[in-house]
Protein backbone atom coordinates (compact mmCIF):
# COMPACT_ATOMS: atom_id res chain seq x y z
CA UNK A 1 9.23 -24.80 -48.93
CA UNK A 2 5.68 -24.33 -49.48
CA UNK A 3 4.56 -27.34 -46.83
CA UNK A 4 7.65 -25.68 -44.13
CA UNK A 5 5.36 -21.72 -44.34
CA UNK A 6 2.47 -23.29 -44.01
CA UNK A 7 3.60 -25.65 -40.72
CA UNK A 8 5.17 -22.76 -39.58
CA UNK A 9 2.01 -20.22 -39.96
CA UNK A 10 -0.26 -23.09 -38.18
CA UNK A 11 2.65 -22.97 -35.20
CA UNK A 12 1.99 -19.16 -34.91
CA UNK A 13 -2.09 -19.40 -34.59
CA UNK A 14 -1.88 -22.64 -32.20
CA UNK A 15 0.13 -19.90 -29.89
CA UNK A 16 -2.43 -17.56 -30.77
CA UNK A 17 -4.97 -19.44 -29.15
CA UNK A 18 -3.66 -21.33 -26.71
CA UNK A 19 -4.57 -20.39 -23.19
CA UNK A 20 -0.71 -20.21 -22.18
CA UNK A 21 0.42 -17.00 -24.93
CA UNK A 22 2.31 -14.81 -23.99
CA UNK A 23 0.53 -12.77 -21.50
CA UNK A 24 -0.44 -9.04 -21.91
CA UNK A 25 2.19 -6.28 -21.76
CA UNK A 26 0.83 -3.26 -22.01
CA UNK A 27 1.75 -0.60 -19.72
CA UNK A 28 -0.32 1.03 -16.87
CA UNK A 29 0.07 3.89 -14.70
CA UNK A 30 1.29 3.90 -11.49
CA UNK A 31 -1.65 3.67 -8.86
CA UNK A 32 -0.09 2.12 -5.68
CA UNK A 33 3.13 2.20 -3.95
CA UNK A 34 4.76 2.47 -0.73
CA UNK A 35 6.84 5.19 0.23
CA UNK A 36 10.38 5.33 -0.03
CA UNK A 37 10.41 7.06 2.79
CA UNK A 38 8.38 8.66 5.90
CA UNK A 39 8.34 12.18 7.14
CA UNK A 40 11.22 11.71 9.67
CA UNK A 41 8.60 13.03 12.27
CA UNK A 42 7.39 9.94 13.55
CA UNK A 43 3.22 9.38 13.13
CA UNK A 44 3.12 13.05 12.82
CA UNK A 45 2.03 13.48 9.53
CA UNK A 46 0.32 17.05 9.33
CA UNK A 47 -2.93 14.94 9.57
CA UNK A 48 -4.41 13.09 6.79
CA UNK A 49 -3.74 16.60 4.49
CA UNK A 50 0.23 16.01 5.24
CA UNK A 51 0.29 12.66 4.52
CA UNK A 52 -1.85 12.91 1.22
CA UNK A 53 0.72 15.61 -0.15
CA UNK A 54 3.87 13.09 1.12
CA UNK A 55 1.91 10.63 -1.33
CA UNK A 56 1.92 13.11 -4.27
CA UNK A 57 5.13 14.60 -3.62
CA UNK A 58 6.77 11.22 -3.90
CA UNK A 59 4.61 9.84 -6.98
CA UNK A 60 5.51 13.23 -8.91
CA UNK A 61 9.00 13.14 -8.17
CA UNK A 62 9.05 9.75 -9.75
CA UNK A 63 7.40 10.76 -12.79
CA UNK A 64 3.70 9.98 -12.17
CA UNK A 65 1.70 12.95 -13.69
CA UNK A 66 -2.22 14.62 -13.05
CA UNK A 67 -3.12 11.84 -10.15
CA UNK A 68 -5.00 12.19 -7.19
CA UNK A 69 -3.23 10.49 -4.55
CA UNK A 70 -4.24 9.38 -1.38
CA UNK A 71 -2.73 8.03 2.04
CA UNK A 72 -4.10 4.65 3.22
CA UNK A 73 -4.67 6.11 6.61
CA UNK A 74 -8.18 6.20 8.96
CA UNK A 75 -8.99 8.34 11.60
CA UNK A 76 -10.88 8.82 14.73
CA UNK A 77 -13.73 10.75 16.38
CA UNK A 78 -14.82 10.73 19.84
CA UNK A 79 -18.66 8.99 19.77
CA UNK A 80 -18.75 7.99 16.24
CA UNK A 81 -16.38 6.94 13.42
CA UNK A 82 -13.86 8.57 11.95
CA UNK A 83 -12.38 8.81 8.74
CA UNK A 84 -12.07 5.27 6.87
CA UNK A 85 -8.85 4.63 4.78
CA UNK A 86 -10.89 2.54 2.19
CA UNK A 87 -13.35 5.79 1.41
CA UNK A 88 -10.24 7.87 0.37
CA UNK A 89 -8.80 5.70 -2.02
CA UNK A 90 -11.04 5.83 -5.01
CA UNK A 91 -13.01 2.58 -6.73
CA UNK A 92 -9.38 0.95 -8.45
CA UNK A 93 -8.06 -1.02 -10.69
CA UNK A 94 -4.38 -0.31 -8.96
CA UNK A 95 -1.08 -1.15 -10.50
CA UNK A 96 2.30 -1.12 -8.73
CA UNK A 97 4.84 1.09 -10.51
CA UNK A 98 5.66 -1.91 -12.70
CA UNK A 99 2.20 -2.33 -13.87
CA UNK A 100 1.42 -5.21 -11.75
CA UNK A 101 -2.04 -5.25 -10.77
CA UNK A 102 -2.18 -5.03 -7.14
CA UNK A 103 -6.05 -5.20 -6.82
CA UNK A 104 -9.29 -4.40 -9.65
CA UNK A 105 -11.54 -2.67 -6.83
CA UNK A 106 -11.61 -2.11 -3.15
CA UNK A 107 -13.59 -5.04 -2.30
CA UNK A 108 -10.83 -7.09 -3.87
CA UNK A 109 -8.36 -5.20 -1.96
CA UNK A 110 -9.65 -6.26 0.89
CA UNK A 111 -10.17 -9.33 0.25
CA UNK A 112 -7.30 -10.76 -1.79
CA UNK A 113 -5.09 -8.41 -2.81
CA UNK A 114 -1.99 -8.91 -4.62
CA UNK A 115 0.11 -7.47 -2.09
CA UNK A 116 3.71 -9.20 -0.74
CA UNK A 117 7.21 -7.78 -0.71
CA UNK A 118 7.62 -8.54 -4.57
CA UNK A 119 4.47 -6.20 -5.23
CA UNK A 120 4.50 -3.42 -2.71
CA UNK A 121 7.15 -1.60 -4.28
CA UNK A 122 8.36 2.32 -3.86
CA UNK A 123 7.51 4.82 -5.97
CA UNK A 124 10.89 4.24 -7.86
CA UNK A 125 10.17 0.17 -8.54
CA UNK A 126 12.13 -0.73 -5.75
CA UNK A 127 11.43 -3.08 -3.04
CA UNK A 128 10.88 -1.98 0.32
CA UNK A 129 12.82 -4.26 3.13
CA UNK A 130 10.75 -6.53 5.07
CA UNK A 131 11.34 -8.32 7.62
CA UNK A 132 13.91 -10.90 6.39
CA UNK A 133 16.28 -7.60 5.45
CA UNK A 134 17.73 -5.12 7.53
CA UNK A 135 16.58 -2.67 8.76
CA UNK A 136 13.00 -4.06 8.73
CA UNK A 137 11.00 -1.66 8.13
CA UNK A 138 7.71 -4.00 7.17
CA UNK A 139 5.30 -1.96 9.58
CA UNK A 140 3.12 0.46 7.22
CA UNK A 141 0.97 3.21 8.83
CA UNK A 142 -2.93 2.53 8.24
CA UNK A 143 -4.74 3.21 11.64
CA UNK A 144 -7.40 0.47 10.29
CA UNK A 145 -9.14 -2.12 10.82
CA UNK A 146 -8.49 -5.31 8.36
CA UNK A 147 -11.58 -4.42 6.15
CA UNK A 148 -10.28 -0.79 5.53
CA UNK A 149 -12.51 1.00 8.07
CA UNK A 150 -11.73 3.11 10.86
CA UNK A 151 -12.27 1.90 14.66
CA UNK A 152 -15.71 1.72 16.29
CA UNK A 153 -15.57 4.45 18.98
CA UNK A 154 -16.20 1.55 21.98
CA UNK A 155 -12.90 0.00 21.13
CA UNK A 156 -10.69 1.40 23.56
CA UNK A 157 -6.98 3.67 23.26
CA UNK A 158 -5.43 5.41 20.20
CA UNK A 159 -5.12 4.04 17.10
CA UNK A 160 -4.21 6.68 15.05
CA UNK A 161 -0.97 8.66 16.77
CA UNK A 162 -3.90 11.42 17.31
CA UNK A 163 -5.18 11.36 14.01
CA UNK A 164 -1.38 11.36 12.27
CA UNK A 165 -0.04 14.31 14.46
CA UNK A 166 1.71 13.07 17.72
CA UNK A 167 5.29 11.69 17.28
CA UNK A 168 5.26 11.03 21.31
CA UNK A 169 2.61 9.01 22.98
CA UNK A 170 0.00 6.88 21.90
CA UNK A 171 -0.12 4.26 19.32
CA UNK A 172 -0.98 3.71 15.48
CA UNK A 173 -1.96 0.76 13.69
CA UNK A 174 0.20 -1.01 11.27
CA UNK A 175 0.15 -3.44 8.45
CA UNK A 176 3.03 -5.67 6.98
CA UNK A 177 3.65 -5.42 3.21
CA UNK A 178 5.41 -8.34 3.39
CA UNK A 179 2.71 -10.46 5.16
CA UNK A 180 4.86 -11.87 7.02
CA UNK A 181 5.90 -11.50 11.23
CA UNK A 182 4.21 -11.03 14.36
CA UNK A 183 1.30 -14.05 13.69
CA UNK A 184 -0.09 -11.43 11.62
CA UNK A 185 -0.12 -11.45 8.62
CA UNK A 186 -2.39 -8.55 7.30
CA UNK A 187 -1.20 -6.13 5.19
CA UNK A 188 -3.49 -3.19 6.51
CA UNK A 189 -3.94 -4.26 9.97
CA UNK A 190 -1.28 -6.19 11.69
CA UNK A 191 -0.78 -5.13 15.53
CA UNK A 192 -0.22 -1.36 17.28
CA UNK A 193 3.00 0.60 17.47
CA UNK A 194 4.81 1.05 20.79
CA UNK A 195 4.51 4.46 20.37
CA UNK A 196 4.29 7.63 18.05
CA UNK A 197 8.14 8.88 17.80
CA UNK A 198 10.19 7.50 14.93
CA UNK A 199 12.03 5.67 17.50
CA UNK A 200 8.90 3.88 18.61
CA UNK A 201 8.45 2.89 14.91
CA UNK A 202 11.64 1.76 14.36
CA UNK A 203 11.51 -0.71 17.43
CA UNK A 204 8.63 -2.66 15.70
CA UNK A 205 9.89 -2.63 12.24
CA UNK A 206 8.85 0.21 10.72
CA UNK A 207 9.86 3.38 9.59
CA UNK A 208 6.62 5.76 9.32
CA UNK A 209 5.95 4.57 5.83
CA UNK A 210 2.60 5.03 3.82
CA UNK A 211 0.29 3.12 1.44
CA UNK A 212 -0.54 5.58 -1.29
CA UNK A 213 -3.19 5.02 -3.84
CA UNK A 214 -4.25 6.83 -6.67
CA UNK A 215 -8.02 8.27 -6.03
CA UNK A 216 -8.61 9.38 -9.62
C-alpha cells in the first residue's frame, strides 16, 4: 500500500512538471468581440461616438461591467490623416468572451493575431457566420489599412462611408473575421464595400458589424 501512494504521488508531480499539464484556466474578462449585430442603418454609425456606444451597449447587455470600449474603426481628413483604429483601442492583452486570448498588445494584433471564425465571437460567445454559412456576413467595418492606421490622404475615394455617417454612397473598408474569401484574407483590411446602405453591405457579405475592444 505504502509502495502504490508513493507511485501514485510521483505520477501527480511528473504531471506537475511536464510541459504538456493541463493548461491554465483561469478566467478573463471580456475585451474583444464582434457584434451581434449592426445599427440597421447601413455605415451610418453616428460617427465614431455612435459606434463606440453600439460597442458598450452590446458588451453591457451581455454582462461585461466598468469597460471602456472602443470601435475598431479609422477615419479621414482632407490633407492629413485621420483618426487611426489602432490608437483607440488601448495597449491589450484582449480576450474573446471565452477568455481566449485574441492578441497580448497591438503590435501583436497586427501582426499575428489570434483571430478566425472560432475566436471572433459575439458578445454572447457565439460565433458569427462567415462565409461558409448563410447569410455571410464575414465583412467587418474597419475603414483601415492592414497595420491599423487610417488612409494617407493621396490615396484616392472614400474609405470610411464619410467617416461612419452615410448609408448611401461611397464605400468603407472591410475585414473578414473568418480570414477567409475574396484572395484576402485580412481580418482588418480585406477589400471596399459596394456601397454605404445596408443593402450594399449585405451584397458583399456583411452586415454593418463592428470590432469592439476594450480601451481600459
Amino acid at each position: 500500500m505504502k509502495l502504490a501512494k508513493i507511485l501514485a504521488t510521483a505520477g501527480v508531480l511528473a504531471l506537475a512538471a511536464s510541459p504538456f499539464a493541463v493548461a491554465d484556466s483561469t478566467t478573463y474578462p471580456m475585451g474583444f468581440f464582434v457584434t451581434s449585430v449592426g445599427m440597421g442603418d447601413g455605415a451610418n454609425l453616428g460617427g465614431l461616438d455612435g459606434a463606440d456606444a453600439h460597442c458598450a451597449k452590446l458588451a453591457e447587455g451581455a454582462g461585461s461591467e466598468g469597460r471602456t470600449w472602443r470601435a475598431y474603426l479609422s477615419t479621414q481628413e482632407e490633407g492629413t490623416r485621420g483618426v487611426s483604429a489602432r490608437n483607440r483601442i488601448g495597449a491589450g492583452p484582449w480576450y474573446n468572451s471565452r477568455s481566449e486570448l485574441i492578441a497580448v498588445n497591438v503590435e501583436t494584433l497586427h501582426l499575428n493575431p489570434n483571430i478566425s471564425r472560432r475566436t471572433a465571437m459575439d458578445e454572447k460567445g457565439n460565433y458569427v457566420n462567415g462565409r461558409e454559412n448563410k447569410p455571410n456576413e464575414h465583412d467587418i467595418l474597419t475603414g483601415s489599412m492592414a497595420d491599423g492606421t487610417a488612409y494617407f490622404p493621396w490615396e484616392k475615394g472614400d474609405k470610411t462611408c464619410s467617416n461612419w455617417t452615410s448609408n448611401g454612397d461611397g464605400s468603407a473598408t472591410v475585414g473578414h473575421h473568418d480570414r477567409n474569401g475574396g484572395g484576402n484574407t485580412s481580418w482588418n483590411s480585406a477589400h471596399g464595400s459596394r456601397g454605404c446602405g445596408q443593402d450594399k453591405l449585405v451584397s458583399t457579405g456583411g452586415a454593418g458589424l463592428l470590432y469592439c475592444f476594450a480601451a481600459d
